[in-house]
C-alpha atoms as a PDB file:
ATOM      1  CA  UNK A   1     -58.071  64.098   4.224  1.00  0.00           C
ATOM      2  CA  UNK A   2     -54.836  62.489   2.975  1.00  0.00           C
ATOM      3  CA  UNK A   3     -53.281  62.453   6.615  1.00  0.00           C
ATOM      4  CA  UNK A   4     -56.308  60.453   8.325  1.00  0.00           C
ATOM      5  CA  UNK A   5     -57.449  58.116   5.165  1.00  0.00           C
ATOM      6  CA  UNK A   6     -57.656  54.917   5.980  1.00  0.00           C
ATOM      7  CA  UNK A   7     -54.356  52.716   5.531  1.00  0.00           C
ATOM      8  CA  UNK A   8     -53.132  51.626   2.036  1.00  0.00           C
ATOM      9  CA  UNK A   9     -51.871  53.300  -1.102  1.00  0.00           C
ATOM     10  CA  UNK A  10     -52.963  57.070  -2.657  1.00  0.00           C
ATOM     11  CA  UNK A  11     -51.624  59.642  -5.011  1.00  0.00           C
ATOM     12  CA  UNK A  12     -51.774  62.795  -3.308  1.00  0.00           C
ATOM     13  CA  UNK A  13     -50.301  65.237  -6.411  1.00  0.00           C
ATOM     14  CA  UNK A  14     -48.907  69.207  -5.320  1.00  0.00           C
ATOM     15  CA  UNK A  15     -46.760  71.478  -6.441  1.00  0.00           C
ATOM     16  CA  UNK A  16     -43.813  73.220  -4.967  1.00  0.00           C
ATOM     17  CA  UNK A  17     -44.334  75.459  -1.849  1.00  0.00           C
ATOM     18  CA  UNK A  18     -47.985  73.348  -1.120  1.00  0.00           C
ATOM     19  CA  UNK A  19     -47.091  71.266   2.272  1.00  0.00           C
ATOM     20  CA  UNK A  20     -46.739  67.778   0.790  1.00  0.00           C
ATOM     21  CA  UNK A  21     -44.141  66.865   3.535  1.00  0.00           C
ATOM     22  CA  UNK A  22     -46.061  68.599   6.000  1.00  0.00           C
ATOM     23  CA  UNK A  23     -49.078  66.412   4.897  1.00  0.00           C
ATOM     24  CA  UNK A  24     -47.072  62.748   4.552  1.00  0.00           C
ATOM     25  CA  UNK A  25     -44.709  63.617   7.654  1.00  0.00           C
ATOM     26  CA  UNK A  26     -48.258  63.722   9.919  1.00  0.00           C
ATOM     27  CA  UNK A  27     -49.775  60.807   7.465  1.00  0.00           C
ATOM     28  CA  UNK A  28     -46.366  58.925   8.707  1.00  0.00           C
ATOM     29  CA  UNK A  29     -47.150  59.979  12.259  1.00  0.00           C
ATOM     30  CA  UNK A  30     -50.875  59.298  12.341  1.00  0.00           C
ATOM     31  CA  UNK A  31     -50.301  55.563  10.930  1.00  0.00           C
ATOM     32  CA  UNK A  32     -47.945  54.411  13.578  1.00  0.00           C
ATOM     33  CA  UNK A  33     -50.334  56.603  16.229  1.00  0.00           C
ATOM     34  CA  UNK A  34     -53.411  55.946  15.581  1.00  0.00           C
ATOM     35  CA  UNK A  35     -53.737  53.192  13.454  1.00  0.00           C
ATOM     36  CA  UNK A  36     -50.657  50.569  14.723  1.00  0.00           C
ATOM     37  CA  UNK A  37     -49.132  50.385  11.870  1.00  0.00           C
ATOM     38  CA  UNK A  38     -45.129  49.086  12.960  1.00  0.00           C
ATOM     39  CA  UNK A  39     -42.686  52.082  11.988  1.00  0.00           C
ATOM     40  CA  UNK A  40     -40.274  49.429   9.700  1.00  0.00           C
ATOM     41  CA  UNK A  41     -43.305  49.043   7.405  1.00  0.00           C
ATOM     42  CA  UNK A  42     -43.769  52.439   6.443  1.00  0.00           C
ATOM     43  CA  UNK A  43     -40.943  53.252   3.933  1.00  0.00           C
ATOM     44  CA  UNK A  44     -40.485  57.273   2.592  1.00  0.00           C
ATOM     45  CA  UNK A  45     -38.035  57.888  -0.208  1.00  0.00           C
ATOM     46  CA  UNK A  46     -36.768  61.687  -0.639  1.00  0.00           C
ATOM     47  CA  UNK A  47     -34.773  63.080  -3.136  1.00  0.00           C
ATOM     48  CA  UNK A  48     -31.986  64.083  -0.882  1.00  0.00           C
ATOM     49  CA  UNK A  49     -30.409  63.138   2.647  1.00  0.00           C
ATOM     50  CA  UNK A  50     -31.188  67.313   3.878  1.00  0.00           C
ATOM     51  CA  UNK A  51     -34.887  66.519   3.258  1.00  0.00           C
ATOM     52  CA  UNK A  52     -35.087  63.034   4.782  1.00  0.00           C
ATOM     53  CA  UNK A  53     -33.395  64.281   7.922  1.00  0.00           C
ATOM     54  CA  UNK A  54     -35.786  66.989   7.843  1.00  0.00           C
ATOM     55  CA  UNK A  55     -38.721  64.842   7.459  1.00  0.00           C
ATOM     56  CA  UNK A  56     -37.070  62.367  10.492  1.00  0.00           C
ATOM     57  CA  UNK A  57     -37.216  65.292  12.878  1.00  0.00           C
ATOM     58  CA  UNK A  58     -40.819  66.585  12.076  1.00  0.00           C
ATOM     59  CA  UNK A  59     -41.891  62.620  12.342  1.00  0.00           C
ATOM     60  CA  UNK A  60     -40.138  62.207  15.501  1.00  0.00           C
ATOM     61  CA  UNK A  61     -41.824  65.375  16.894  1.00  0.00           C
ATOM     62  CA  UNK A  62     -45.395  64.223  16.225  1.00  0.00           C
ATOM     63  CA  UNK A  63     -44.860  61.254  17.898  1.00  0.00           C
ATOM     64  CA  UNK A  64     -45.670  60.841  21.369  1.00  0.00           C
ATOM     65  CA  UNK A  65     -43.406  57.952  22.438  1.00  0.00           C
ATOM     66  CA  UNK A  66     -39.806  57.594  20.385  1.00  0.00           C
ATOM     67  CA  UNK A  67     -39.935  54.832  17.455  1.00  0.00           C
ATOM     68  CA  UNK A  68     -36.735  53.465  15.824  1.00  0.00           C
ATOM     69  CA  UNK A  69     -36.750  51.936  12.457  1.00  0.00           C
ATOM     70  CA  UNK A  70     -38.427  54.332  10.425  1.00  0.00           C
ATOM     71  CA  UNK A  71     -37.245  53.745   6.881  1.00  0.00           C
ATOM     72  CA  UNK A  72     -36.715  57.526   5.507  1.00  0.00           C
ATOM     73  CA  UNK A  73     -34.141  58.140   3.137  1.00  0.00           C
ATOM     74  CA  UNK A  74     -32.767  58.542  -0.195  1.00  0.00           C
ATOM     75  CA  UNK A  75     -32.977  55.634  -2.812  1.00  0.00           C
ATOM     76  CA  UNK A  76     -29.650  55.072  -2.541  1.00  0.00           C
ATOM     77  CA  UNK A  77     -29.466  55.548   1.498  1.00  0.00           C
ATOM     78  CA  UNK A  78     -32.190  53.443   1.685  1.00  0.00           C
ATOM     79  CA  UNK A  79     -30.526  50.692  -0.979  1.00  0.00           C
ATOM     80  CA  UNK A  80     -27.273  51.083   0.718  1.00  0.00           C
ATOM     81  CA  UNK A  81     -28.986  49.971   4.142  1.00  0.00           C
ATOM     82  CA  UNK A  82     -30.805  47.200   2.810  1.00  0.00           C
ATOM     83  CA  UNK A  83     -27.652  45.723   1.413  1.00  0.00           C
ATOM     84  CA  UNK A  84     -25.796  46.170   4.688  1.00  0.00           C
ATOM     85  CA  UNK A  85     -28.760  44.282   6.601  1.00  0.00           C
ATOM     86  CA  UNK A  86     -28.432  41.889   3.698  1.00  0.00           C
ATOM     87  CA  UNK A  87     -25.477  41.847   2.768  1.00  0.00           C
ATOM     88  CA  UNK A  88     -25.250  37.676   2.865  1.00  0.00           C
ATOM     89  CA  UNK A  89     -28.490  37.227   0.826  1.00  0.00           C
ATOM     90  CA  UNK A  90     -26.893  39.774  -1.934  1.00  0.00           C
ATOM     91  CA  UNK A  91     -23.871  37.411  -2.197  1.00  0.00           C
ATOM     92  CA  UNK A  92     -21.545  40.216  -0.103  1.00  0.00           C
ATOM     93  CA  UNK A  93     -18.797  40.400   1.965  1.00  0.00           C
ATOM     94  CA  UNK A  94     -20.056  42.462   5.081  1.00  0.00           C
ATOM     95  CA  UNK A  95     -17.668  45.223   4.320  1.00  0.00           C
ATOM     96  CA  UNK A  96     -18.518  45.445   0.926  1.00  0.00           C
ATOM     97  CA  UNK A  97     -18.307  48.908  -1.395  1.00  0.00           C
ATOM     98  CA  UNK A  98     -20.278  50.984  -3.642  1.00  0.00           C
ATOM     99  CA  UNK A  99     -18.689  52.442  -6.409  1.00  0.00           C
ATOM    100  CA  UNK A 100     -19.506  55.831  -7.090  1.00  0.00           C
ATOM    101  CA  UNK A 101     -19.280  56.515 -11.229  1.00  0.00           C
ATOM    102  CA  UNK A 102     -15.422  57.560 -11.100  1.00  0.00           C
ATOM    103  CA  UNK A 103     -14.617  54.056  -9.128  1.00  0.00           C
ATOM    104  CA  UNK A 104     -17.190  52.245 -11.934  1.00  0.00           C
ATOM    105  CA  UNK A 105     -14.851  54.240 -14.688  1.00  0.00           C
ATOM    106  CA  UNK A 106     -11.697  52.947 -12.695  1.00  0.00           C
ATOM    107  CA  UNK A 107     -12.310  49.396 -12.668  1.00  0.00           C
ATOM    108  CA  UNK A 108     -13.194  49.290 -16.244  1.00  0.00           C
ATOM    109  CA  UNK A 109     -10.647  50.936 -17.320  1.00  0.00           C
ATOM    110  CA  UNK A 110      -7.949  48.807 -14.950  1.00  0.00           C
ATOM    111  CA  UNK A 111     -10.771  45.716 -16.974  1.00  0.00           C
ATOM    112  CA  UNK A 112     -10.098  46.600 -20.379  1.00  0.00           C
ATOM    113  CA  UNK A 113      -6.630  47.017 -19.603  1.00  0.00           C
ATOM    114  CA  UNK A 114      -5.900  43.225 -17.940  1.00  0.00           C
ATOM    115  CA  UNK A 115      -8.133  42.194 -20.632  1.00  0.00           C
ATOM    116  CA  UNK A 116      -5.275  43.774 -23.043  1.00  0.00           C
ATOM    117  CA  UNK A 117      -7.791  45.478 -25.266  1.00  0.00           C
ATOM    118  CA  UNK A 118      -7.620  48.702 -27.121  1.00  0.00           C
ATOM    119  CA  UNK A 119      -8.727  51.335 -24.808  1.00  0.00           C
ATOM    120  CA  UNK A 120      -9.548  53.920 -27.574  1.00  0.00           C
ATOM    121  CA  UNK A 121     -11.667  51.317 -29.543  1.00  0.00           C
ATOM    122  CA  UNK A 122     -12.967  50.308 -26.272  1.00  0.00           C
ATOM    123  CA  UNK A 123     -13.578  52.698 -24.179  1.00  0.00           C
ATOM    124  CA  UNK A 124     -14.260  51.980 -20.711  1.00  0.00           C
ATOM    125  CA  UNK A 125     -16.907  55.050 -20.693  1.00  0.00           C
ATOM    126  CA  UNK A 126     -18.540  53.672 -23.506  1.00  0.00           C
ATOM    127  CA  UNK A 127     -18.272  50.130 -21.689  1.00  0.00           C
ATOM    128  CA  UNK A 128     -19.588  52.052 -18.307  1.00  0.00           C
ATOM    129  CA  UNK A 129     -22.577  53.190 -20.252  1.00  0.00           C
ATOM    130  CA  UNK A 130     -23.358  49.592 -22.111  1.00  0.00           C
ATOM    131  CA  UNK A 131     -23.421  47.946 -18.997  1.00  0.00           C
ATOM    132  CA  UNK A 132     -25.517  50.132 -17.053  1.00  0.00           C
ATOM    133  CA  UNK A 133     -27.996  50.523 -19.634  1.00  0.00           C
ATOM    134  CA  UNK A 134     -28.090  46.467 -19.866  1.00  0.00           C
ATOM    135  CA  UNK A 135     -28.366  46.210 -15.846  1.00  0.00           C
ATOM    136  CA  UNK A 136     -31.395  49.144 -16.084  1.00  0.00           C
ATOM    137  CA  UNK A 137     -32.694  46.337 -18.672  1.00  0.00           C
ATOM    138  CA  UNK A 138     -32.276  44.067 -15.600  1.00  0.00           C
ATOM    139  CA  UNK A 139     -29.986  41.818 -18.616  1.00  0.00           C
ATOM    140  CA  UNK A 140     -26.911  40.337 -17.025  1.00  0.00           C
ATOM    141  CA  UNK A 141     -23.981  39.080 -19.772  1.00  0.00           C
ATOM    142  CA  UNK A 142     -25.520  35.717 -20.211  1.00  0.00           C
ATOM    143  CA  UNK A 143     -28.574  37.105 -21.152  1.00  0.00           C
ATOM    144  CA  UNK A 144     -27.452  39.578 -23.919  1.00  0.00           C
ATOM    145  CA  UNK A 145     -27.990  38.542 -27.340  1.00  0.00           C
ATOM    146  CA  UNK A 146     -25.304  40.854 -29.368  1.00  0.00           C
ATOM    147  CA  UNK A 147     -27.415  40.550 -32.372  1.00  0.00           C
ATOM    148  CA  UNK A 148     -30.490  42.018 -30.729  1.00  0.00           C
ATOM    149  CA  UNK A 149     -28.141  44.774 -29.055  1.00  0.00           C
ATOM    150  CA  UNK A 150     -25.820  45.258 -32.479  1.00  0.00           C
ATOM    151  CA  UNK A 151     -22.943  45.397 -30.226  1.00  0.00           C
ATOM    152  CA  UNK A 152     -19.787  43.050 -30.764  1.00  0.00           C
ATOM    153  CA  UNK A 153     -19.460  40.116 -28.184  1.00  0.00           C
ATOM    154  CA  UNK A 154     -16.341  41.618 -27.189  1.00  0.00           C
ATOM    155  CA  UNK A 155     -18.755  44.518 -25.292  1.00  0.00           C
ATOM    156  CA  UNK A 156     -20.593  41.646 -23.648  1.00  0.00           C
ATOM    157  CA  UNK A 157     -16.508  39.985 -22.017  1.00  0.00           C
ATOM    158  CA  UNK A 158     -16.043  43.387 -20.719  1.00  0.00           C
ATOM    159  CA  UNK A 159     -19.324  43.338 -18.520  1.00  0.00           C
ATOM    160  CA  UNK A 160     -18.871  39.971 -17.819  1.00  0.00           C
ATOM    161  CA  UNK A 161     -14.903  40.806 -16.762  1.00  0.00           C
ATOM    162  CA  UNK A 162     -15.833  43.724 -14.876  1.00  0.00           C
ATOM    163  CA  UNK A 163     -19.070  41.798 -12.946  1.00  0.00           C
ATOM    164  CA  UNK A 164     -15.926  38.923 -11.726  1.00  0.00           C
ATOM    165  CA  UNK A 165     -13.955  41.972 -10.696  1.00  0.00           C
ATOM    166  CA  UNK A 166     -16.520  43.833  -8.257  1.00  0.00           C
ATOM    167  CA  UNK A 167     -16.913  39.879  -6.989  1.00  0.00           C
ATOM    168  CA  UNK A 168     -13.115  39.659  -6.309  1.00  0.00           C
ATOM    169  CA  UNK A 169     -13.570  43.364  -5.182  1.00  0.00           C
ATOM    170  CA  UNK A 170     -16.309  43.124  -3.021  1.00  0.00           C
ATOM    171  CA  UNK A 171     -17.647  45.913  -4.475  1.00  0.00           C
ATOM    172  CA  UNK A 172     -20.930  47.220  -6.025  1.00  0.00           C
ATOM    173  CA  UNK A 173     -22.375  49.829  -8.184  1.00  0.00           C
ATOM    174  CA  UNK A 174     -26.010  51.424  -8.011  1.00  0.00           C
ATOM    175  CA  UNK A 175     -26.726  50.124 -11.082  1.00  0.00           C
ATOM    176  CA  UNK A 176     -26.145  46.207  -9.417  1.00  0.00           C
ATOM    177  CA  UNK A 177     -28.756  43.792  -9.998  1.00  0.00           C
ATOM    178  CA  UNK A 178     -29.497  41.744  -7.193  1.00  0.00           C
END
């Protein structure tokens, strides 16, 4: 039922062990098979790369003729190619870098200390944290009122420092608003 339905969006809820990527790799296939629907506008986000290359290879069985451009991934595979395709729109450099958490803790750390602040007062974990809880609030440093967030201004330099730093960088974190 959930492989043939007609095209738009369902909830199809199963547990462990119950085929759900056996039913939405031939839901996948059927769509671009039997119903037209072009492979770049299908998009299926896994939780890790060993289960979106498994799902790649049962898709690209089922089909009968080969199809590039499927969009299977991980949320940050899939984020990372967007970006790259991107990359001008996002206000990158084409060779561009993520920062993994120990590169985040780097920078703000080499931040607090050109910045010539305390770094046991203000610690660049602590700073790490603020700032990606304030970018999963989609607030950038202009938009943080330190009175609603009870944190001193001082907090709300570092983020702003360290966002002018991954500019001069070239250089992202998963936690980037765009």
């Amino acid at each position: 039922e959930a492989v043939a339905a007609k095209p738009g969006h369902y909830l199809v809820l199963a547990g462990a062990g119950s085929g759900k990527t056996s039913v939405l790799t031939k839901r996948i296939a059927y769509l671009v098979e039997a119903e037209n629907i072009w492979p770049h506008a299908i998009l299926a986000v896994t939780f890790t790369n060993k289960a979106a290359a498994e799902m790649r290879l049962r898709i690209e069985s089922l089909l009968t003729q080969p199809h590039r451009g499927l969009w299977i991934g991980t949320f940050h595979g899939l984020a990372n190619k967007l970006l790259r395709l991107h990359f001008r729109e996002a206000g990158l450099n084409e060779s561009f870098q993520i920062l993994d958490q120990d590169d985040q803790l780097r920078m703000l750390k080499r931040v607090v200390a050109e910045m010539g602040l305390d770094g046991e007062r203000f610690a660049p974990k602590q700073a790490m944290w603020l700032i990606n809880a304030w970018k999963d609030e989609g607030l950038r440093p202009d938009a943080i009122q330190s009175g609603n967030h009870r944190q001193e201004p001082i907090w709300i330099d570092i983020y702003r420092a360290y966002e002018a730093a991954c500019g001069r960088s070239s250089v992202v974190d998963f936690a980037e608003l765009l």
